[in-house]
C-alpha atoms as a PDB file:
ATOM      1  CA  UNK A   1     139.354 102.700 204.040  1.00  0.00           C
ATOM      2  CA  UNK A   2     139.436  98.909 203.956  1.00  0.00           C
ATOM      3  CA  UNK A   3     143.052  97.985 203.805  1.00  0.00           C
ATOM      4  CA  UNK A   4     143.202  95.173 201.408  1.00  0.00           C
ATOM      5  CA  UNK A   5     141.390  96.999 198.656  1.00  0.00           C
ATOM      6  CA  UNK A   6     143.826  99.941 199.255  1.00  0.00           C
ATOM      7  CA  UNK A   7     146.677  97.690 199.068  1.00  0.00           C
ATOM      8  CA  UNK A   8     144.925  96.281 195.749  1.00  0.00           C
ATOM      9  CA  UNK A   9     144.561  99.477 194.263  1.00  0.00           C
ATOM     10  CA  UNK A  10     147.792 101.123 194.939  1.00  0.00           C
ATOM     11  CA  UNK A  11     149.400  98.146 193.410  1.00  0.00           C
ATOM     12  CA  UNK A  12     147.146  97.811 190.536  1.00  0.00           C
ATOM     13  CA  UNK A  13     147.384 101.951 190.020  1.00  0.00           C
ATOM     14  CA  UNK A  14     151.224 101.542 189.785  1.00  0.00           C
ATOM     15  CA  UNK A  15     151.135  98.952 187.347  1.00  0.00           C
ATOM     16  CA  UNK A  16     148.719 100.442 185.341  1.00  0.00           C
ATOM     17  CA  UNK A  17     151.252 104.207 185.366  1.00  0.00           C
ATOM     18  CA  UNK A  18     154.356 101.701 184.751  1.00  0.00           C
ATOM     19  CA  UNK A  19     152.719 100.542 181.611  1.00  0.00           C
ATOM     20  CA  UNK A  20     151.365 103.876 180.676  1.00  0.00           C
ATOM     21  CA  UNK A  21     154.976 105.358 180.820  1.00  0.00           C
ATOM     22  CA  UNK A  22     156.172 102.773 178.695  1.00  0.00           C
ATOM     23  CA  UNK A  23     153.635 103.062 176.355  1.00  0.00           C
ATOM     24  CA  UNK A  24     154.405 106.869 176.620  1.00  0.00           C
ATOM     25  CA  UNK A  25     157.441 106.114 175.644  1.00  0.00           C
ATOM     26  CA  UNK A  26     157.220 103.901 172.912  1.00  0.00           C
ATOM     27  CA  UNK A  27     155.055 106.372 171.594  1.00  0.00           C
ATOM     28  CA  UNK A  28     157.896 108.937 171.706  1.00  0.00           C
ATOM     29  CA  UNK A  29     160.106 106.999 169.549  1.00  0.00           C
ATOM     30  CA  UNK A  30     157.512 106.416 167.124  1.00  0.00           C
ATOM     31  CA  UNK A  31     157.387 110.249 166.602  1.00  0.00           C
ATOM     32  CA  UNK A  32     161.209 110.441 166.647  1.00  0.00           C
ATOM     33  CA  UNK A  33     161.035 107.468 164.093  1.00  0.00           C
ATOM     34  CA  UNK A  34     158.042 109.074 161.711  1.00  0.00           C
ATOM     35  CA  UNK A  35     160.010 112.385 161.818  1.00  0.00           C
ATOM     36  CA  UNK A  36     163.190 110.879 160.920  1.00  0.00           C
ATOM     37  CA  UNK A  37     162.070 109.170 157.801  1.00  0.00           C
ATOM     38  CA  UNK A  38     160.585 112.535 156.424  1.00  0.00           C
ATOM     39  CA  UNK A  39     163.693 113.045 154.689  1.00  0.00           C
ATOM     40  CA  UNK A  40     163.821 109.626 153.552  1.00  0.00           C
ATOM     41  CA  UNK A  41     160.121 109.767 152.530  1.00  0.00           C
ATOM     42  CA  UNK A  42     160.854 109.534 148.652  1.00  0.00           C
ATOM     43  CA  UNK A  43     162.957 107.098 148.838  1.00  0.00           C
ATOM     44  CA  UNK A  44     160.997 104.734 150.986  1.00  0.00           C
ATOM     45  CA  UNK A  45     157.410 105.969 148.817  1.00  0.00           C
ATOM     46  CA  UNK A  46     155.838 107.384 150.832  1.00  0.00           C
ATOM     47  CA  UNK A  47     153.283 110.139 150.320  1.00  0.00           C
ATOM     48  CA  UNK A  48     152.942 113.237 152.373  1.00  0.00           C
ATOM     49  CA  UNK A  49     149.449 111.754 153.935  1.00  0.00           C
ATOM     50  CA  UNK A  50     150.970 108.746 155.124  1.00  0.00           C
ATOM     51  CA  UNK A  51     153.701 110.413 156.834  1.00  0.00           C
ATOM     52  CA  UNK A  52     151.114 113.162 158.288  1.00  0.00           C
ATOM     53  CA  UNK A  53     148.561 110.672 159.293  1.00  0.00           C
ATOM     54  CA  UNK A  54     151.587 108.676 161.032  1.00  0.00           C
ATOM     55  CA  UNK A  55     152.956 111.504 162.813  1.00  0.00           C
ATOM     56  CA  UNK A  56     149.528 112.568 163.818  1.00  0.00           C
ATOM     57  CA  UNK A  57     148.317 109.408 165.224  1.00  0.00           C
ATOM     58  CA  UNK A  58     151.891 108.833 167.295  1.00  0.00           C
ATOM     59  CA  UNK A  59     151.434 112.148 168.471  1.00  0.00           C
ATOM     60  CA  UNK A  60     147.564 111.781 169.810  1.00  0.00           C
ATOM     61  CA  UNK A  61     149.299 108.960 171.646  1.00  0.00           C
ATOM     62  CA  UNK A  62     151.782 110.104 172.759  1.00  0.00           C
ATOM     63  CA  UNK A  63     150.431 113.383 174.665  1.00  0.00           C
ATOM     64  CA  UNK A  64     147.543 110.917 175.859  1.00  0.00           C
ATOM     65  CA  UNK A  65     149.636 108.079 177.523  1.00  0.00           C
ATOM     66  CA  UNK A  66     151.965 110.748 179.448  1.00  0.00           C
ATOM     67  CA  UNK A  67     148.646 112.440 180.466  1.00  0.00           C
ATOM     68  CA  UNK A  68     147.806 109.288 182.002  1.00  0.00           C
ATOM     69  CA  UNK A  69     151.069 108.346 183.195  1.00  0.00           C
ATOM     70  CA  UNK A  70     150.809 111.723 185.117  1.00  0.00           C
ATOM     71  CA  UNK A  71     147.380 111.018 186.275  1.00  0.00           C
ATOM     72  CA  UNK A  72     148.261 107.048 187.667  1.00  0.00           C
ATOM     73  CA  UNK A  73     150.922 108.503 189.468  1.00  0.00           C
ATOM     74  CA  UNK A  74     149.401 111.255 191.115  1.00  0.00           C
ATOM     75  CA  UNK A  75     146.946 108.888 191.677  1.00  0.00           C
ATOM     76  CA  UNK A  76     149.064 105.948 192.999  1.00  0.00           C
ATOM     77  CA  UNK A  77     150.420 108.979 195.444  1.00  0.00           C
ATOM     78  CA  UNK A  78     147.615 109.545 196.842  1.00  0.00           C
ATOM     79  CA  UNK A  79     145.972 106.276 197.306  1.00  0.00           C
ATOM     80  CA  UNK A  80     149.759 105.747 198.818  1.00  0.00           C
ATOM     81  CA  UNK A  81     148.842 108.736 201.635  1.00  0.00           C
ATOM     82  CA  UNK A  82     145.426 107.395 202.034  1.00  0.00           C
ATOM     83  CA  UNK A  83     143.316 109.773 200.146  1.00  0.00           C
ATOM     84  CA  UNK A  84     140.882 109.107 198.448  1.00  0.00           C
ATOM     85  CA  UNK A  85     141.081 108.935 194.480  1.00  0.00           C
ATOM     86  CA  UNK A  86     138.166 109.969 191.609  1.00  0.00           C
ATOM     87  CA  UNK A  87     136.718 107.105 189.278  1.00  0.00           C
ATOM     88  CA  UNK A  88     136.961 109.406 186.499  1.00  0.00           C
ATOM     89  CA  UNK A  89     140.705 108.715 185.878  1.00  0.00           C
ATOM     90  CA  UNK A  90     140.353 104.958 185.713  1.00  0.00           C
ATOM     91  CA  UNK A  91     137.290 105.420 183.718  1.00  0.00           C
ATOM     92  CA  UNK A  92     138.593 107.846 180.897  1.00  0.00           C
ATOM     93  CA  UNK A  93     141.761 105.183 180.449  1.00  0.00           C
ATOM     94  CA  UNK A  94     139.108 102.544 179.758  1.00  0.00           C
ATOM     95  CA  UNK A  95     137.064 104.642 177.218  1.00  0.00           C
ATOM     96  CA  UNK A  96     140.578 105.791 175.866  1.00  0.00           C
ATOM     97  CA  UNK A  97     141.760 101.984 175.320  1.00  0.00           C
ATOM     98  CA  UNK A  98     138.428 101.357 173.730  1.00  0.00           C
ATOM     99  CA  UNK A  99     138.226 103.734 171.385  1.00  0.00           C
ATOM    100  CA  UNK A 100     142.325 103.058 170.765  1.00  0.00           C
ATOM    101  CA  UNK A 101     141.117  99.706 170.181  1.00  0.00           C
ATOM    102  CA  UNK A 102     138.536 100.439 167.910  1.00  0.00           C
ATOM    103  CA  UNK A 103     141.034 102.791 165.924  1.00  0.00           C
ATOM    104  CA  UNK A 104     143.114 100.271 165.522  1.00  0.00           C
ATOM    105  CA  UNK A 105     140.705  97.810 164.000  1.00  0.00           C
ATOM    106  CA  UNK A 106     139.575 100.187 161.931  1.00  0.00           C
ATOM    107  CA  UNK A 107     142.564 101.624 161.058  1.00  0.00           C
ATOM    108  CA  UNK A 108     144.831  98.738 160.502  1.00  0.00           C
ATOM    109  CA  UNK A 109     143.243  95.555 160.713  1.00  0.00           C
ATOM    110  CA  UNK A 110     142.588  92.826 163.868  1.00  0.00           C
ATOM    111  CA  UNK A 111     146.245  92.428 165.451  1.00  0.00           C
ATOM    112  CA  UNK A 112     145.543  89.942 167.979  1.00  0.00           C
ATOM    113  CA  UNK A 113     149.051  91.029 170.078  1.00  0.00           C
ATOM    114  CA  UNK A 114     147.636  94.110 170.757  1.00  0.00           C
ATOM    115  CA  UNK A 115     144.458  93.836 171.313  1.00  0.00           C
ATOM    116  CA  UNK A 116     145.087  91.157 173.954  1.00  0.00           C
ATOM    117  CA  UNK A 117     147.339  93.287 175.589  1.00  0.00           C
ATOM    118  CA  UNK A 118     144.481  96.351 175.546  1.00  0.00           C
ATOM    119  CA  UNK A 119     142.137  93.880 176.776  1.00  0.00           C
ATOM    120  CA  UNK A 120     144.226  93.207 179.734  1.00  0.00           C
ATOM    121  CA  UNK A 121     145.174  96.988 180.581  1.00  0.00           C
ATOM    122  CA  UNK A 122     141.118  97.370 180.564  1.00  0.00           C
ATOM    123  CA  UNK A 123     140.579  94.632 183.150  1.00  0.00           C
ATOM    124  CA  UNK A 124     142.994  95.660 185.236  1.00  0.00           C
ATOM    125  CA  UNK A 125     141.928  99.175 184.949  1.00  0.00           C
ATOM    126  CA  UNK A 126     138.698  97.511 186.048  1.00  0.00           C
ATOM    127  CA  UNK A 127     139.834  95.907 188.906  1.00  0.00           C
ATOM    128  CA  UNK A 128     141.728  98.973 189.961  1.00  0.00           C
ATOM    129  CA  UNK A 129     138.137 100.953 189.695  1.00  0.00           C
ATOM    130  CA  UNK A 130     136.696  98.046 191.837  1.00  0.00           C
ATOM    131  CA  UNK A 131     139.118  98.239 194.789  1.00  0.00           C
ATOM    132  CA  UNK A 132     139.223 101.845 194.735  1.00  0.00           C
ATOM    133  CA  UNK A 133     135.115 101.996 194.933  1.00  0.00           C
ATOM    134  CA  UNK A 134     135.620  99.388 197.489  1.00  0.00           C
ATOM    135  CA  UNK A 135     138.277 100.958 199.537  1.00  0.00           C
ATOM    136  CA  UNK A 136     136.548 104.166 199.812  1.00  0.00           C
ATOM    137  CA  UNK A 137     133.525 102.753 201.608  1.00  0.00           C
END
């Protein structure tokens, strides 16, 4: 393995499952916040779809980014013992910030914030991708 793409992509891959736990977790507490304002729901008018689509959608997320928190660190360990590590994880995150982009757009409207910081989770991804391809020559 060439050592200065390792070194790239164990530091990208740890940045990348950093910002996957704390989306992970941020997700979390928008489940714990959807669930607490069930009781709430009349008073706040809300209908039973909005608060099932909400907890639905914070869910999906939720699951997903500890998946992939899992997954970066697992990976991140073993790009840390010199092993080598699968496209297919950087890859899926990619297609999953796509389409979460996409959802999002579609869903709510174009929120620059977020879709700048999506954009940048994708190129590092990228990167990450790059230097592990390039490491494992």
């Amino acid at each position: 393995m060439q050592p200065i793409y390792l070194k790239q992509a164990k530091s990208i891959t740890l940045i990348i499952a950093f910002v996957s736990l704390l989306q992970a977790l941020l997700a979390i507490i928008g489940v714990m916040t959807v669930a607490l304002t069930i009781p709430d729901q009349e008073k706040l008018n809300l209908t039973d779809t909005i608060i099932r689509r909400a907890l639905l959608n914070t869910s999906i997320n939720a699951i997903f980014f500890v998946i992939f928190t899992i997954l970066f660190f697992v990976a991140f360990k073993r790009l840390k013992n010199g092993l080598q590590v699968g496209a297919l994880i950087y890859v899926s995150y990619i297609i999953f910030m796509v389409v979460s982009i996409l959802f999002g757009i579609i869903g709510s409207g174009f929120n620059l914030g977020s879709l700048l910081i999506s954009l940048m989770l994708i190129l590092l991804t990228g990167i990450a991708l790059y230097s592990v391809k390039k490491a494992s020559r």
